[in-house]
PDB file of N, CA and C in Angstrom:
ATOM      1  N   UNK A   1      57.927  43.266 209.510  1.00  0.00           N
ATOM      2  CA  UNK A   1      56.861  43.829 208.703  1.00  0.00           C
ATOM      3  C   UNK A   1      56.461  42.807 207.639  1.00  0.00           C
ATOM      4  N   UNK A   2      55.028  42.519 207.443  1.00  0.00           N
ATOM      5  CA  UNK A   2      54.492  41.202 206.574  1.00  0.00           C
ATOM      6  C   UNK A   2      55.076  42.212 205.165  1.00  0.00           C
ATOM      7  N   UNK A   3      54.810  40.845 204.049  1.00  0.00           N
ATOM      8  CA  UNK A   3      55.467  41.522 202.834  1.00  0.00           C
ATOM      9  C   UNK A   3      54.071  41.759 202.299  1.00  0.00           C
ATOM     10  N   UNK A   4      54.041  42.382 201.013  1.00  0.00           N
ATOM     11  CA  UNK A   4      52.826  42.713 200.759  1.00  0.00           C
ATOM     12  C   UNK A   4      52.469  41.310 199.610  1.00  0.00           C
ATOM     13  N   UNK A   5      50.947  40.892 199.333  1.00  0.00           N
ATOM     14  CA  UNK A   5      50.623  39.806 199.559  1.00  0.00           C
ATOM     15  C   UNK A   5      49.773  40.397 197.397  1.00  0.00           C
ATOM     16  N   UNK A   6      51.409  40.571 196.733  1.00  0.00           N
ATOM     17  CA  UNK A   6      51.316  41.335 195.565  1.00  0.00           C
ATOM     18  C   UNK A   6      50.790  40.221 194.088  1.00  0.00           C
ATOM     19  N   UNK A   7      51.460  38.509 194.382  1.00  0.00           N
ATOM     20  CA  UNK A   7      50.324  37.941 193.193  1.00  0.00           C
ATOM     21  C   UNK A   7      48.744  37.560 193.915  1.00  0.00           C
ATOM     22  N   UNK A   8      48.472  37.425 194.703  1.00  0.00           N
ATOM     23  CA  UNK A   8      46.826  37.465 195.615  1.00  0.00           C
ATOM     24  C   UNK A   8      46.212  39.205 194.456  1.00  0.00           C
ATOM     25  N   UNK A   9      47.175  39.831 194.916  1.00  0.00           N
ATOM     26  CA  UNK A   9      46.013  41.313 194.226  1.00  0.00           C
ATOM     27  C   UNK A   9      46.587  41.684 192.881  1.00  0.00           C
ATOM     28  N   UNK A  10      47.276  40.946 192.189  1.00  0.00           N
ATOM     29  CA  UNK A  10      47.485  41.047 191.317  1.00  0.00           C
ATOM     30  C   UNK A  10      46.198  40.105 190.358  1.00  0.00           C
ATOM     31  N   UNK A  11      46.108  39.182 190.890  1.00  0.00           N
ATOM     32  CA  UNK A  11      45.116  38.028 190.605  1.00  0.00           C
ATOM     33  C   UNK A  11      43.507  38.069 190.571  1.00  0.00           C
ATOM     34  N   UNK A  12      43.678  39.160 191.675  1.00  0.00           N
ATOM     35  CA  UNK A  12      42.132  39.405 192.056  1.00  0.00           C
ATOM     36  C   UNK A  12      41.785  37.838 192.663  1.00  0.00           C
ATOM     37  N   UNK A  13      42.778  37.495 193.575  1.00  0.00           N
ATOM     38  CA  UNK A  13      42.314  36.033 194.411  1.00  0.00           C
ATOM     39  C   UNK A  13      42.177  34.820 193.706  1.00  0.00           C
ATOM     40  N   UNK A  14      42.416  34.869 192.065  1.00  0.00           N
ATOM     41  CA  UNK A  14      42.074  33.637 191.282  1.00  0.00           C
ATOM     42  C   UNK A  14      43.214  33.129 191.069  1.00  0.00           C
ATOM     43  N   UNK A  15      43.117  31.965 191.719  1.00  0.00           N
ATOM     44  CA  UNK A  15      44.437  31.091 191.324  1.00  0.00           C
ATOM     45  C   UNK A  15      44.444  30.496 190.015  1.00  0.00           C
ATOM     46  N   UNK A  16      43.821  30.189 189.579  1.00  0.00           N
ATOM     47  CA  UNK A  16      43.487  30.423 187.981  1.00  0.00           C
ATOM     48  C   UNK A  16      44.284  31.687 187.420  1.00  0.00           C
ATOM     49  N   UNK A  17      44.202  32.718 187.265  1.00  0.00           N
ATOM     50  CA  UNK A  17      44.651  33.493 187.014  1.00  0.00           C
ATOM     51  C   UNK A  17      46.197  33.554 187.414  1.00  0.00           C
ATOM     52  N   UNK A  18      46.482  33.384 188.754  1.00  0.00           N
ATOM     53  CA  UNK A  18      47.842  32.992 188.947  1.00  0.00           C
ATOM     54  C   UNK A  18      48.561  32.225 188.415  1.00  0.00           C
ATOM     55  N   UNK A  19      48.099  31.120 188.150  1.00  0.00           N
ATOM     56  CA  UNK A  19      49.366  30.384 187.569  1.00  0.00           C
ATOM     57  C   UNK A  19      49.857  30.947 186.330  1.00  0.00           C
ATOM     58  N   UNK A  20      49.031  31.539 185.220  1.00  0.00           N
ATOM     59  CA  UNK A  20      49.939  31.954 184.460  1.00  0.00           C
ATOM     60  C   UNK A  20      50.756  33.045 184.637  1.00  0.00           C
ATOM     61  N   UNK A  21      50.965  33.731 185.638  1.00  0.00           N
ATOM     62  CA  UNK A  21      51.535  34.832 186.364  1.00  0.00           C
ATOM     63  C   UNK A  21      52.915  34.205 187.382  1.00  0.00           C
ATOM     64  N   UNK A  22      52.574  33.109 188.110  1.00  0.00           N
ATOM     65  CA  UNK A  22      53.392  32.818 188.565  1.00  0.00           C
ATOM     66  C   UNK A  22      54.834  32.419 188.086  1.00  0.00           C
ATOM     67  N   UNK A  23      56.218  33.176 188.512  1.00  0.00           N
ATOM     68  CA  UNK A  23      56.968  32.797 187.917  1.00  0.00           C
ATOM     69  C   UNK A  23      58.224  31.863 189.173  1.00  0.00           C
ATOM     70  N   UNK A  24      57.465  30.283 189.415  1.00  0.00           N
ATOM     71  CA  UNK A  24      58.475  29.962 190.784  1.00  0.00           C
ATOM     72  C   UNK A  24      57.106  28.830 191.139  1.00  0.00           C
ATOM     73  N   UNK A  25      57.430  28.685 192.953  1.00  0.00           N
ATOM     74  CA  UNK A  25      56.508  27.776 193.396  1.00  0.00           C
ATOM     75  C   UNK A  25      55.772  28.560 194.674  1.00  0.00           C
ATOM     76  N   UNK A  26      54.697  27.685 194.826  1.00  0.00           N
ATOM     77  CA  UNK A  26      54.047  28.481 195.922  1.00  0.00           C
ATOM     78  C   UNK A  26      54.710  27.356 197.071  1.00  0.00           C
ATOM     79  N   UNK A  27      55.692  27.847 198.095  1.00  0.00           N
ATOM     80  CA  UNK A  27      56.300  27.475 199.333  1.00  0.00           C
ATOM     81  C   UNK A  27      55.091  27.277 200.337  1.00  0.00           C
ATOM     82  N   UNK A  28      55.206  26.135 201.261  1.00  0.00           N
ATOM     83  CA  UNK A  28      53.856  25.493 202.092  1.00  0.00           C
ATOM     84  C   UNK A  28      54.145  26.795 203.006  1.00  0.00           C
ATOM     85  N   UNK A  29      55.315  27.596 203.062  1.00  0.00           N
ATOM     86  CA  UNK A  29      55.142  28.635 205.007  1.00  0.00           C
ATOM     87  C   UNK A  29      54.497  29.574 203.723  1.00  0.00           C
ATOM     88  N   UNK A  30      54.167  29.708 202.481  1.00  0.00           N
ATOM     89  CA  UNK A  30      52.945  31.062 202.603  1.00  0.00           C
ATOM     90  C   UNK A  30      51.468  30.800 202.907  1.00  0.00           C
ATOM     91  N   UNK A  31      51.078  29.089 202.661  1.00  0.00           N
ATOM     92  CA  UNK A  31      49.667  28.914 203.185  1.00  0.00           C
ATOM     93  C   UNK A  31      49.775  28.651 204.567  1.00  0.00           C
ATOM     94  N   UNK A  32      50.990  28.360 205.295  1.00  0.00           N
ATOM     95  CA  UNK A  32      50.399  28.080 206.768  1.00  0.00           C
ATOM     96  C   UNK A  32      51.099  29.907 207.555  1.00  0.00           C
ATOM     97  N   UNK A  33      51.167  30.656 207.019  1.00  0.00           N
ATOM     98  CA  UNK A  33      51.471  32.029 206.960  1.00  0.00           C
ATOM     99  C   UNK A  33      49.718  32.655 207.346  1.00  0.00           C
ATOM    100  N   UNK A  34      49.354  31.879 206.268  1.00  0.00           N
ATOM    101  CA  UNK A  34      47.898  32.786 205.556  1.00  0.00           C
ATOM    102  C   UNK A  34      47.086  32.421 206.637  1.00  0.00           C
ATOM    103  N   UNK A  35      47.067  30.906 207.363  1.00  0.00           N
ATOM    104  CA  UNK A  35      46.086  30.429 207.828  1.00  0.00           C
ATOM    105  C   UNK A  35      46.931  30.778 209.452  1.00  0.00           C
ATOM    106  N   UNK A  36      48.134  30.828 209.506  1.00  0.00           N
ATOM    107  CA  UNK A  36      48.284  31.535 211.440  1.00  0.00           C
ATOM    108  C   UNK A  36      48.138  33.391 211.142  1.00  0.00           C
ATOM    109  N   UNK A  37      47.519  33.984 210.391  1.00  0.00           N
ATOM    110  CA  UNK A  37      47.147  34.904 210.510  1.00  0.00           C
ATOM    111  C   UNK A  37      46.032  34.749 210.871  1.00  0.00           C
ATOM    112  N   UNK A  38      44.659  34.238 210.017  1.00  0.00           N
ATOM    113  CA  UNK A  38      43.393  33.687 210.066  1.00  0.00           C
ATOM    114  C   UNK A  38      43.253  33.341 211.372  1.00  0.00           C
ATOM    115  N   UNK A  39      43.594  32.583 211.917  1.00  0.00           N
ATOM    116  CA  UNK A  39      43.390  31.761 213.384  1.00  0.00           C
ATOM    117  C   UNK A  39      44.012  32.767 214.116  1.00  0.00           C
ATOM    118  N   UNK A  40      45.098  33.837 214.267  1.00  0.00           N
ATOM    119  CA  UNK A  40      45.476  34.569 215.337  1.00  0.00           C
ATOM    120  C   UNK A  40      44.055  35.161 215.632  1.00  0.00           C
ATOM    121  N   UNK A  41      43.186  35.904 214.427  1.00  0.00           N
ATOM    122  CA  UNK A  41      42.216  36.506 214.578  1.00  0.00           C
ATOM    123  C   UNK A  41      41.202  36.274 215.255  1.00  0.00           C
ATOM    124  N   UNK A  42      40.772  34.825 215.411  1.00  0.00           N
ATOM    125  CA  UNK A  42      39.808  34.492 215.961  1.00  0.00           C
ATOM    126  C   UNK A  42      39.082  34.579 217.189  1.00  0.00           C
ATOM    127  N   UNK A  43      40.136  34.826 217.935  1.00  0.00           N
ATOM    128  CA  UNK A  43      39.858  35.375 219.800  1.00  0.00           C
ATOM    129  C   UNK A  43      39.303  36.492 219.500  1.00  0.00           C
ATOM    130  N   UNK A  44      40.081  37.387 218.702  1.00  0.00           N
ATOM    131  CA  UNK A  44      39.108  38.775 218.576  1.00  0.00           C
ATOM    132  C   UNK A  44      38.039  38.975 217.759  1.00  0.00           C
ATOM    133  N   UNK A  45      37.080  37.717 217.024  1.00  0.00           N
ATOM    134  CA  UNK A  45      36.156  38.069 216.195  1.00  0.00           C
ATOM    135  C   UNK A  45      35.276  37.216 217.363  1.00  0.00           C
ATOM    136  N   UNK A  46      35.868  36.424 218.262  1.00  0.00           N
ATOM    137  CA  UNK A  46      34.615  35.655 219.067  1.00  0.00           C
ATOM    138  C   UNK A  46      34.326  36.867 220.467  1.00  0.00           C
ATOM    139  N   UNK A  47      35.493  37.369 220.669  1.00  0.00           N
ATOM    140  CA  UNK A  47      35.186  38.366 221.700  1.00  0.00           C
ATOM    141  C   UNK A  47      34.318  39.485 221.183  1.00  0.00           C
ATOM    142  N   UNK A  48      34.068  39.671 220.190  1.00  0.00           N
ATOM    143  CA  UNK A  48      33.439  41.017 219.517  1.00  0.00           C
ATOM    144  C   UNK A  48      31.885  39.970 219.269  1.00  0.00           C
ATOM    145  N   UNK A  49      31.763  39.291 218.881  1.00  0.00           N
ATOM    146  CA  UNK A  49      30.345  38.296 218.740  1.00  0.00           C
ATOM    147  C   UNK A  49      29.963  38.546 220.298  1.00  0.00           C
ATOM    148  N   UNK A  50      30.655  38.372 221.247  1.00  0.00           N
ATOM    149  CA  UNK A  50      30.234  38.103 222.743  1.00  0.00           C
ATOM    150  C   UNK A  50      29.817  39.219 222.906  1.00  0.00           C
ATOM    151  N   UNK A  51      30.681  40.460 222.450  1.00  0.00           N
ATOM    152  CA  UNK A  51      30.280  41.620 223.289  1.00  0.00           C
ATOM    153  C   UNK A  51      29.255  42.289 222.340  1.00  0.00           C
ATOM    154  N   UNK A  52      29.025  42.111 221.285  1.00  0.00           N
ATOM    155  CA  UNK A  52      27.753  42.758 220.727  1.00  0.00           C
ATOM    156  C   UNK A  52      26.596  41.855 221.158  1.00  0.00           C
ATOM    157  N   UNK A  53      26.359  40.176 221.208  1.00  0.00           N
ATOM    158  CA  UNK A  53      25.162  39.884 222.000  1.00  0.00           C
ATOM    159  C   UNK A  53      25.324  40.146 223.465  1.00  0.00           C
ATOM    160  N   UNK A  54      26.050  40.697 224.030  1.00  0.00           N
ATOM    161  CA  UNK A  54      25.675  40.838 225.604  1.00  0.00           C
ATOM    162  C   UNK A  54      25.584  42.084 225.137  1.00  0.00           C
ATOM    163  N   UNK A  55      25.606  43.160 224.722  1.00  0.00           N
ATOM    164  CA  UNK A  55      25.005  44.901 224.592  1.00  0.00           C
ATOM    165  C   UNK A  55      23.519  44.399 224.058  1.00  0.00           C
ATOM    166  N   UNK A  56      23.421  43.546 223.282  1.00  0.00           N
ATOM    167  CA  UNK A  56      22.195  43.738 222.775  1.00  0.00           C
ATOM    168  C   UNK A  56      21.197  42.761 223.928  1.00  0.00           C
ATOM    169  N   UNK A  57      21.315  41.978 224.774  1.00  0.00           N
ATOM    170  CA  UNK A  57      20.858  41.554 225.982  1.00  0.00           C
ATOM    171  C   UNK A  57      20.563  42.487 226.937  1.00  0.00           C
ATOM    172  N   UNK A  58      21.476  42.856 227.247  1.00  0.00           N
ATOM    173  CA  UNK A  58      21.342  43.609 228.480  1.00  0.00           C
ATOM    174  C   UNK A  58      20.600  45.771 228.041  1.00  0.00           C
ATOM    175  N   UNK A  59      21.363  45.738 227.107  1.00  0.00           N
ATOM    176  CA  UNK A  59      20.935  47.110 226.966  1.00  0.00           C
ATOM    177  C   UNK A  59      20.263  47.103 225.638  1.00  0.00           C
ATOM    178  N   UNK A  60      19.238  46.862 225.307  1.00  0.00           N
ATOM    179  CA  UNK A  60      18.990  46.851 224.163  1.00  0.00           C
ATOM    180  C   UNK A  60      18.424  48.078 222.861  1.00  0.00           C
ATOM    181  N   UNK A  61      18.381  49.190 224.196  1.00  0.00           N
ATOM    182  CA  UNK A  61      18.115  50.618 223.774  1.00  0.00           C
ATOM    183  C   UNK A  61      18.999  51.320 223.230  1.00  0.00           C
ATOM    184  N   UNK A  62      20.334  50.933 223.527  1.00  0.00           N
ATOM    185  CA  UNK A  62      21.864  51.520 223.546  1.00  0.00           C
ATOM    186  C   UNK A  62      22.054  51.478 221.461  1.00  0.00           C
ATOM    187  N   UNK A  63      21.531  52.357 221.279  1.00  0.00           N
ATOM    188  CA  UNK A  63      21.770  51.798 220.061  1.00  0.00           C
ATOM    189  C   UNK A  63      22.741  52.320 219.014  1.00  0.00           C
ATOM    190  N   UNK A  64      23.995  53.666 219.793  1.00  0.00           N
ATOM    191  CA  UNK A  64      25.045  54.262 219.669  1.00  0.00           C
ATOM    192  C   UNK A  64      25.866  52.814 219.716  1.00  0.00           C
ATOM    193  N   UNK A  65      25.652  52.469 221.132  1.00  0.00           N
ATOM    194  CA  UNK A  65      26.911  52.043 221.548  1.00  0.00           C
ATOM    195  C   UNK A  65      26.321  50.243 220.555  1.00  0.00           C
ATOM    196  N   UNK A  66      25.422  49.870 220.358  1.00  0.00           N
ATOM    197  CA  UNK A  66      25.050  48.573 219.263  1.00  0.00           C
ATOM    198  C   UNK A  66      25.876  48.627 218.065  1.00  0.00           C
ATOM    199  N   UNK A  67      25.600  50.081 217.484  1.00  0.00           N
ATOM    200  CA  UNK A  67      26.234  50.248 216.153  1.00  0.00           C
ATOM    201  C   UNK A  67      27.807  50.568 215.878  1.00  0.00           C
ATOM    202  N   UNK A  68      28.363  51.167 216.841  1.00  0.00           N
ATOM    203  CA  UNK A  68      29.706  50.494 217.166  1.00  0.00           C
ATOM    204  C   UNK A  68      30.371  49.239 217.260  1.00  0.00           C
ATOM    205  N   UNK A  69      29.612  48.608 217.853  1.00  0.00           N
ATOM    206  CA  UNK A  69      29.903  47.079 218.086  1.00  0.00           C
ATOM    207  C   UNK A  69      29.998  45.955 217.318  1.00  0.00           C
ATOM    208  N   UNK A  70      29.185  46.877 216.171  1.00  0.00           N
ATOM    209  CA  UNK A  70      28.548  46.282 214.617  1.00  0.00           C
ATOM    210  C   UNK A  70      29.416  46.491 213.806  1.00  0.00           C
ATOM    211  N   UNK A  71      30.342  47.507 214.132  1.00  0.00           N
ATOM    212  CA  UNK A  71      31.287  48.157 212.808  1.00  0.00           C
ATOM    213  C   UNK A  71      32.863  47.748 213.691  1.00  0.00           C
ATOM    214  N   UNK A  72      32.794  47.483 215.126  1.00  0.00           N
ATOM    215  CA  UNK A  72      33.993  47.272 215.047  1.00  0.00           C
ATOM    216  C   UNK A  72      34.054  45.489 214.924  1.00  0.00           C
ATOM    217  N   UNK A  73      32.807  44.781 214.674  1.00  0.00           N
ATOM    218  CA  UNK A  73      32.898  43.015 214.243  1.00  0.00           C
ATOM    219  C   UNK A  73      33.006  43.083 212.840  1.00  0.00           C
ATOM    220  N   UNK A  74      32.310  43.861 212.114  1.00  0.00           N
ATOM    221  CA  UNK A  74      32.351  43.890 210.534  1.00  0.00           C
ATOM    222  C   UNK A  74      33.511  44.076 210.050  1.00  0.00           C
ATOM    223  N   UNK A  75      34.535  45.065 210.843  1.00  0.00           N
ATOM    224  CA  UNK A  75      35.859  45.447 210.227  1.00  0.00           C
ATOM    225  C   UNK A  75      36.891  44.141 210.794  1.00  0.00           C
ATOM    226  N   UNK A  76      37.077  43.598 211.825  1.00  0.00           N
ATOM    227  CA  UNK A  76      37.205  42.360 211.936  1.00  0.00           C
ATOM    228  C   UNK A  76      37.202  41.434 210.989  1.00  0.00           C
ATOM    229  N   UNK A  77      36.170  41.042 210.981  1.00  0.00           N
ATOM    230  CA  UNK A  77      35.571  40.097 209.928  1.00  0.00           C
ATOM    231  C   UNK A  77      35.636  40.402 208.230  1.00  0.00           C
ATOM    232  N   UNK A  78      35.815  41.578 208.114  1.00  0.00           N
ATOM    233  CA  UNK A  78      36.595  41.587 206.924  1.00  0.00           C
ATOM    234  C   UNK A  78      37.955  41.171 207.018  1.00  0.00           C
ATOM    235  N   UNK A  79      38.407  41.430 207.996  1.00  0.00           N
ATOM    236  CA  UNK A  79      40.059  41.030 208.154  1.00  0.00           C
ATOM    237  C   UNK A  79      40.378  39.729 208.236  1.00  0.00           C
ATOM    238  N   UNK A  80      39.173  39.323 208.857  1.00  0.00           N
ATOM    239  CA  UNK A  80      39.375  37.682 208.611  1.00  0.00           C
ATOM    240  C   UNK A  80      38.727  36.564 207.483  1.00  0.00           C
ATOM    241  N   UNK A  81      38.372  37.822 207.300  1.00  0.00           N
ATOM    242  CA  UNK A  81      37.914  36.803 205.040  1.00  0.00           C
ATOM    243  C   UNK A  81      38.677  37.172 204.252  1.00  0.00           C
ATOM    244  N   UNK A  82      39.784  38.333 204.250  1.00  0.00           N
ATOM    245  CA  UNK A  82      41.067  38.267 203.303  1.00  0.00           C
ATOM    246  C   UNK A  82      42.021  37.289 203.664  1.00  0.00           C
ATOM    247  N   UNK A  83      42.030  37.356 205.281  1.00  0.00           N
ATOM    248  CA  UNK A  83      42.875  36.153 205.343  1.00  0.00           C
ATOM    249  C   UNK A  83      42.648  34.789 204.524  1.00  0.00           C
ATOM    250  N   UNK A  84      41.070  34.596 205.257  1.00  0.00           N
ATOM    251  CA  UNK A  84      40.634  32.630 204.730  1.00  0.00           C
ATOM    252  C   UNK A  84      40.720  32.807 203.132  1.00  0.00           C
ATOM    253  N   UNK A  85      40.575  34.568 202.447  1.00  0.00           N
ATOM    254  CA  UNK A  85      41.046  34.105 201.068  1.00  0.00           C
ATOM    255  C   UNK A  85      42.175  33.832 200.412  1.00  0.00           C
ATOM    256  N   UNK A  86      43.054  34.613 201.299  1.00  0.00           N
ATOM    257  CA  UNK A  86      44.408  34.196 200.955  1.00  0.00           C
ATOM    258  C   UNK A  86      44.562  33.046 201.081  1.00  0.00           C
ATOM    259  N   UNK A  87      44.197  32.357 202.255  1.00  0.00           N
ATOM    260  CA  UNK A  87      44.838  31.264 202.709  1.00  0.00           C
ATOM    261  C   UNK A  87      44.136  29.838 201.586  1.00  0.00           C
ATOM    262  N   UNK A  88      42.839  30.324 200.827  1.00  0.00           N
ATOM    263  CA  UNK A  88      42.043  29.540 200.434  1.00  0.00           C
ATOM    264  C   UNK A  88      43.199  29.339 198.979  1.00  0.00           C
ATOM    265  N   UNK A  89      43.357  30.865 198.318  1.00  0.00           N
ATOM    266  CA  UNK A  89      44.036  30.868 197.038  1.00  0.00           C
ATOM    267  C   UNK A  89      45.265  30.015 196.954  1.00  0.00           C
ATOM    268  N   UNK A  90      46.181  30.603 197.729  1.00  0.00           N
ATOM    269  CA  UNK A  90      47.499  29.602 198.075  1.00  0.00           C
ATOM    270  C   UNK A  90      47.760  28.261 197.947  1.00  0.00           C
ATOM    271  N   UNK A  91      46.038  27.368 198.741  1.00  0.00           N
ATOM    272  CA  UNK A  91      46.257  26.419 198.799  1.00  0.00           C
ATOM    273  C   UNK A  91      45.445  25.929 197.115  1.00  0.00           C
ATOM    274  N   UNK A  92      44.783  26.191 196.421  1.00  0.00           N
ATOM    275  CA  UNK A  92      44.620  26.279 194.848  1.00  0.00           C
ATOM    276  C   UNK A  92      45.246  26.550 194.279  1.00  0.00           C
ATOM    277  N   UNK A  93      46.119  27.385 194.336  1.00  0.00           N
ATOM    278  CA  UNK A  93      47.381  27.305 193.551  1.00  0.00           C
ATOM    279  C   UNK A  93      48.796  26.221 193.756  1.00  0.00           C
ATOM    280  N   UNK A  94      48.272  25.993 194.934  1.00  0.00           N
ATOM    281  CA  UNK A  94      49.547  25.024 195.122  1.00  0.00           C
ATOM    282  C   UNK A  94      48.914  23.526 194.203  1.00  0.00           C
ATOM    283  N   UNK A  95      47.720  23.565 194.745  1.00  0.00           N
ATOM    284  CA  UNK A  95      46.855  21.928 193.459  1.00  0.00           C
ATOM    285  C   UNK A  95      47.226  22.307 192.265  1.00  0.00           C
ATOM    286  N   UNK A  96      46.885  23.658 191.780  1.00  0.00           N
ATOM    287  CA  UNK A  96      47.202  23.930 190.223  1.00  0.00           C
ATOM    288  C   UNK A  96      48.338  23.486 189.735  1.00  0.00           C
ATOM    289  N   UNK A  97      49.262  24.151 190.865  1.00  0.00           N
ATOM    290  CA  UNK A  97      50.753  23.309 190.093  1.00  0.00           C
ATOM    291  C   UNK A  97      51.035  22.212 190.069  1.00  0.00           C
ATOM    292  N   UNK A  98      50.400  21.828 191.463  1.00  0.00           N
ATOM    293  CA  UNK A  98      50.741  19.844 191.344  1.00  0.00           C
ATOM    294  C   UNK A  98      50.105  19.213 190.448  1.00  0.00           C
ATOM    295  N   UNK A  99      49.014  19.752 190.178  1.00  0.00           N
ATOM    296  CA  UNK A  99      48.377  19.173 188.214  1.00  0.00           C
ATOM    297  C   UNK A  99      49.316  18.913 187.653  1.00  0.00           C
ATOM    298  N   UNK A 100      49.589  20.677 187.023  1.00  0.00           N
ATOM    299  CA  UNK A 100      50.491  20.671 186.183  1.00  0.00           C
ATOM    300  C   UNK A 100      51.709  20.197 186.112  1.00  0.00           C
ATOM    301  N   UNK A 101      52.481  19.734 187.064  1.00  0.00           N
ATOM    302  CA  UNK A 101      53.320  18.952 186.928  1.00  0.00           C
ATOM    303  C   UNK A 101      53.768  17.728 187.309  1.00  0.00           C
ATOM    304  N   UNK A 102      52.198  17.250 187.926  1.00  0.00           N
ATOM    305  CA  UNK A 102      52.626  15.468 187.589  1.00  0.00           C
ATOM    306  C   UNK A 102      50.969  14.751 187.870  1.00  0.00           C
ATOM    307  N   UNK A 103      50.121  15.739 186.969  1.00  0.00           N
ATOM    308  CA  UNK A 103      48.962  15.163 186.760  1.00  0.00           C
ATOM    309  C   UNK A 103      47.768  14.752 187.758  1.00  0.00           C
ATOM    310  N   UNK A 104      48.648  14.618 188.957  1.00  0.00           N
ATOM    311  CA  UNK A 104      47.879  14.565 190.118  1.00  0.00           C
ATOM    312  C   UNK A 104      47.996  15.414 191.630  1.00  0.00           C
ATOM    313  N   UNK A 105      47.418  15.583 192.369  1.00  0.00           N
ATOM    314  CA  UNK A 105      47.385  16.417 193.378  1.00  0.00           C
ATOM    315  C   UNK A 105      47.188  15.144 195.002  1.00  0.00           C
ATOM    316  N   UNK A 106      47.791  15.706 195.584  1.00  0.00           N
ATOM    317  CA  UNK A 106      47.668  15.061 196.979  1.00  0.00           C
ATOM    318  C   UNK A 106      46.440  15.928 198.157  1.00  0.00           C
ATOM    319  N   UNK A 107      45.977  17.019 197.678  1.00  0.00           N
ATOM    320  CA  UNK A 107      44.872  17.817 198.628  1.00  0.00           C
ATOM    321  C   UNK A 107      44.194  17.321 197.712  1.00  0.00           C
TER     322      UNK A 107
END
């Protein structure tokens, strides 16, 4: 079971805001965590792109079965922009700290 993802919503996504919250380091397996979630997703946000332009090709009257197709890519695709935000924050917070503690950053 994933753990729950508690300084991200504590933060409201600002790594800014995190660091003064953070009490420790941000470990590289939580951004490559963030980003093999992100990428697992992707087969299923390109298969849902495919299958809403082939409904809207072929049947273009269908407009039950369109608006389904619409809400089950949107809910998707929300799932896969918390990810890229997680995965975005993580990796800003990890620069933040490498600032802060030796002035320079390697990303």
């Amino acid at each position: 079971m994933p753990r729950e993802a508690r300084l991200f919503e504590k933060s409201n996504g600002s790594p800014t805001r995190a660091l003064f919250k953070l009490q420790g380091n941000v470990p590289p397996k939580w951004i490559l965590r963030a980003r093999r979630s992100r990428k697992n997703l992707e087969p299923d946000v390109v298969r849902a792109l495919a299958k809403l332009q082939q409904i809207r090709r072929r049947r273009p009257n269908a407009h039950a079965t369109i608006k389904a197709a619409k809400l089950e890519l949107a809910a998707l695709l929300r799932t896969w922009e918390v990810s890229y935000r997680k995965e975005t924050f993580y990796n800003g917070l990890r620069t933040l700290l490498e600032l802060s503690r030796a002035g320079i950053s390697k990303r």
